[in-house]
Protein backbone atom coordinates (compact mmCIF):
# COMPACT_ATOMS: atom_id res chain seq x y z
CA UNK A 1 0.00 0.00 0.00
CA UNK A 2 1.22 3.65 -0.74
CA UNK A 3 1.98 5.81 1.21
CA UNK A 4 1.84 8.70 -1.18
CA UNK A 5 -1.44 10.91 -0.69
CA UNK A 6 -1.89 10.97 -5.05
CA UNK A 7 0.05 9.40 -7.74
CA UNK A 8 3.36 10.83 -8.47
CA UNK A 9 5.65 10.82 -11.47
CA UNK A 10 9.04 10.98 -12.14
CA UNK A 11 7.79 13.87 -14.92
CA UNK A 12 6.38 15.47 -11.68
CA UNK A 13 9.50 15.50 -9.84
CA UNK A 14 11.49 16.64 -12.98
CA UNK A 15 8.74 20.04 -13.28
CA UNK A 16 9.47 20.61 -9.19
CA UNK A 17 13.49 20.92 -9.77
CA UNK A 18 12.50 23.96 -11.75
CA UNK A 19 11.39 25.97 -8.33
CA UNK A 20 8.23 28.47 -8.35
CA UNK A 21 9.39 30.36 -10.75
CA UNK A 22 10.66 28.31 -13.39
CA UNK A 23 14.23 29.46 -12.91
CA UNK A 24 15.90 26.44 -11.59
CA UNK A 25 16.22 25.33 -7.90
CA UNK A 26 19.27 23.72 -5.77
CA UNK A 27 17.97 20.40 -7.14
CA UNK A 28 19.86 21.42 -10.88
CA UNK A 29 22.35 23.40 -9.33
CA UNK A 30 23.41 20.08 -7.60
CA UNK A 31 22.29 17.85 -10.44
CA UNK A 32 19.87 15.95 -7.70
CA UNK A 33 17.65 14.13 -9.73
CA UNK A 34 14.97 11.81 -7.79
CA UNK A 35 15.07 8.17 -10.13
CA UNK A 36 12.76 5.70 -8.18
CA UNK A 37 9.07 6.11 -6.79
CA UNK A 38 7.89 3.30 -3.98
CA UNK A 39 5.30 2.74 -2.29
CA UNK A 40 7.13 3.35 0.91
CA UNK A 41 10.10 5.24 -0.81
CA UNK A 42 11.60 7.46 -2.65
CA UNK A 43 15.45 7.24 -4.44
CA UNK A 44 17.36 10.35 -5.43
CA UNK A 45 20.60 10.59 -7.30
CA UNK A 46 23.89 13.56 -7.21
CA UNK A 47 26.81 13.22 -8.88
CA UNK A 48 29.92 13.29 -6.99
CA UNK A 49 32.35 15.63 -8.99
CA UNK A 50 34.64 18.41 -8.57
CA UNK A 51 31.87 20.77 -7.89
CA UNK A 52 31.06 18.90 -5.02
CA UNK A 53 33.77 18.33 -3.61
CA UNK A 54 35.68 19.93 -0.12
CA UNK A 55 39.40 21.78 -0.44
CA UNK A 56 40.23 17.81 0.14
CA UNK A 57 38.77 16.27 -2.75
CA UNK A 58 36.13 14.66 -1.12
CA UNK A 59 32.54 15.19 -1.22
CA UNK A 60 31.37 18.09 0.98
CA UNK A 61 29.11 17.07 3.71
CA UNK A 62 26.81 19.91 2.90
CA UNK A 63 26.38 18.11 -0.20
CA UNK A 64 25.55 14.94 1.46
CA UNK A 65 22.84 16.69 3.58
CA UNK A 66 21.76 19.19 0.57
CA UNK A 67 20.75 15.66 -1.14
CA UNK A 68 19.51 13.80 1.88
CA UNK A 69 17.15 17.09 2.68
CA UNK A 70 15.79 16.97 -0.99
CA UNK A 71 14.98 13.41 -1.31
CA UNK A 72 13.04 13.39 2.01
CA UNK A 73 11.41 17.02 1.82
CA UNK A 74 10.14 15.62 -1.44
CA UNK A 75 8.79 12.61 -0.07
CA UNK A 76 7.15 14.61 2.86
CA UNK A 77 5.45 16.71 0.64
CA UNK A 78 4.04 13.79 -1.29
CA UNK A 79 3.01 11.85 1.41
CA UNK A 80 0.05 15.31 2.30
CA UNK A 81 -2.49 16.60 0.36
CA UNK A 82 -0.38 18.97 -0.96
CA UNK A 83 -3.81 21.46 -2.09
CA UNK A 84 -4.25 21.75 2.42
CA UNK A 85 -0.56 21.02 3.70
CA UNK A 86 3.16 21.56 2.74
CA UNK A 87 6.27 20.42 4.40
CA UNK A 88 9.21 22.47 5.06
CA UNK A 89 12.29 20.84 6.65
CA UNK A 90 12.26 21.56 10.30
CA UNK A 91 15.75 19.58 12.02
CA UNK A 92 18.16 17.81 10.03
CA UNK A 93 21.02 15.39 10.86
CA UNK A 94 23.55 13.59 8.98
CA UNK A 95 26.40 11.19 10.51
CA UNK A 96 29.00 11.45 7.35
CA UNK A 97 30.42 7.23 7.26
CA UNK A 98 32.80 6.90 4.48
CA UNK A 99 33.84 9.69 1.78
CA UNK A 100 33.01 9.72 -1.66
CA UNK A 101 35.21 11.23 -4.36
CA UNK A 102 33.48 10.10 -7.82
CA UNK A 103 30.32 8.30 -9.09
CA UNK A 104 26.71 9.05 -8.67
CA UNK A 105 25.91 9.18 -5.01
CA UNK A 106 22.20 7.38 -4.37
CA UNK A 107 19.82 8.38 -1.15
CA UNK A 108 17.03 6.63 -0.31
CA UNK A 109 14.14 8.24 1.73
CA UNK A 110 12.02 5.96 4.08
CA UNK A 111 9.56 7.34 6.95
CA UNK A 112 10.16 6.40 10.23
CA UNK A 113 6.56 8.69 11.33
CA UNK A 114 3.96 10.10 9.22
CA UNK A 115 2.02 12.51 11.81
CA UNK A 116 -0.29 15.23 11.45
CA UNK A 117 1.83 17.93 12.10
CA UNK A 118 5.35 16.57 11.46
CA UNK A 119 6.80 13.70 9.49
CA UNK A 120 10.70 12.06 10.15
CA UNK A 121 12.42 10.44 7.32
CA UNK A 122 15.69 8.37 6.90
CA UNK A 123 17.80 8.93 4.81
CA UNK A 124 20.15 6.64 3.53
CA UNK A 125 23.07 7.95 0.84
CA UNK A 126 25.48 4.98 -0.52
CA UNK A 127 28.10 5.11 -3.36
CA UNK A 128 28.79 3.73 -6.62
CA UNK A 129 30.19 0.07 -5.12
CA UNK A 130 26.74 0.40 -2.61
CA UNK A 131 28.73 1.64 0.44
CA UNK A 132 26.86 3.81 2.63
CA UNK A 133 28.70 6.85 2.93
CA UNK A 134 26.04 8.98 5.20
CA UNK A 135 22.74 8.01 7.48
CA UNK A 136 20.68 11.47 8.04
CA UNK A 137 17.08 11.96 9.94
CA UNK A 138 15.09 14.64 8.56
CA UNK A 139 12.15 15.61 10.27
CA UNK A 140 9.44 17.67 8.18
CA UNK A 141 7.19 20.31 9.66
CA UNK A 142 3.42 19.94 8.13
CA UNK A 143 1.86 23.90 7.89
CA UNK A 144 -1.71 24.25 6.64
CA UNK A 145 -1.59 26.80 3.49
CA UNK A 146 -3.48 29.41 4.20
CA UNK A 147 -7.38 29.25 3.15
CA UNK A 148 -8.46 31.72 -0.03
CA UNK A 149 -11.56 32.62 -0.37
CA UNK A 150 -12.94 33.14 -3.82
């Protein structure tokens, strides 16, 4: 069973990276794509290059965490009726486990609570030979859009 309040595309998720305004997001500035749709999860992709990378060649732990908060603010906001609700990132944590210098980096969100006024993901982020690299814990705060009347 889904977990997702409506269907959702990989289309979809290709129209969010473009932000509000249609002028790109972090999501293309970091080349995050999300690649898999669940039931119970969703997979996002970042390549690990240059641009990525720390003064030591590795990739930056912001990175890490700029991909792990994507994948699972995503999935938080899928998992409302996004017409009523929307999730905004509210605490995030990231325990950096091996570094990662090349490839494309994978992170795979999971819940861990689906509330009705916050949601916590897990985030798991392994390399290119399927070492995980960095565990983070996101936990999403649901706000009620304001009500228009027309």
């Amino acid at each position: 069973m889904s977990i997702w309040y409506r269907p959702i595309t990989l289309a979809f998720c290709q129209q969010l990276d473009e932000g509000v305004h249609g002028k790109g997001s972090l999501m293309k500035t970091l080349d995050i794509k999300i690649t898999e749709i669940g039931d119970d999860y969703l997979v996002a992709t970042m390549p690990a290059t240059p641009s990525h990378h720390n003064p030591l060649g590795m990739v930056h732990g912001g990175a890490n965490v700029a991909l792990a908060e994507t994948v699972a603010s995503y999935a938080a906001n899928f998992a409302v009726d996004f017409e009523h609700y929307y999730c905004v990132g509210q605490e995030i944590n990231a325990n950096h486990l091996k570094a990662s210098r090349n490839g494309i980096l994978r992170a795979i969100a999971k819940p861990l609570h689906l509330g009705k006024r916050t949601s916590v993901w897990e985030v798991k982020i392994t390399n290119a030979k399927g070492e995980l690299c960095c565990v983070s814990r996101m936990t999403a705060a649901i706000v009620a859009r304001p009500q228009t009347n027309t």
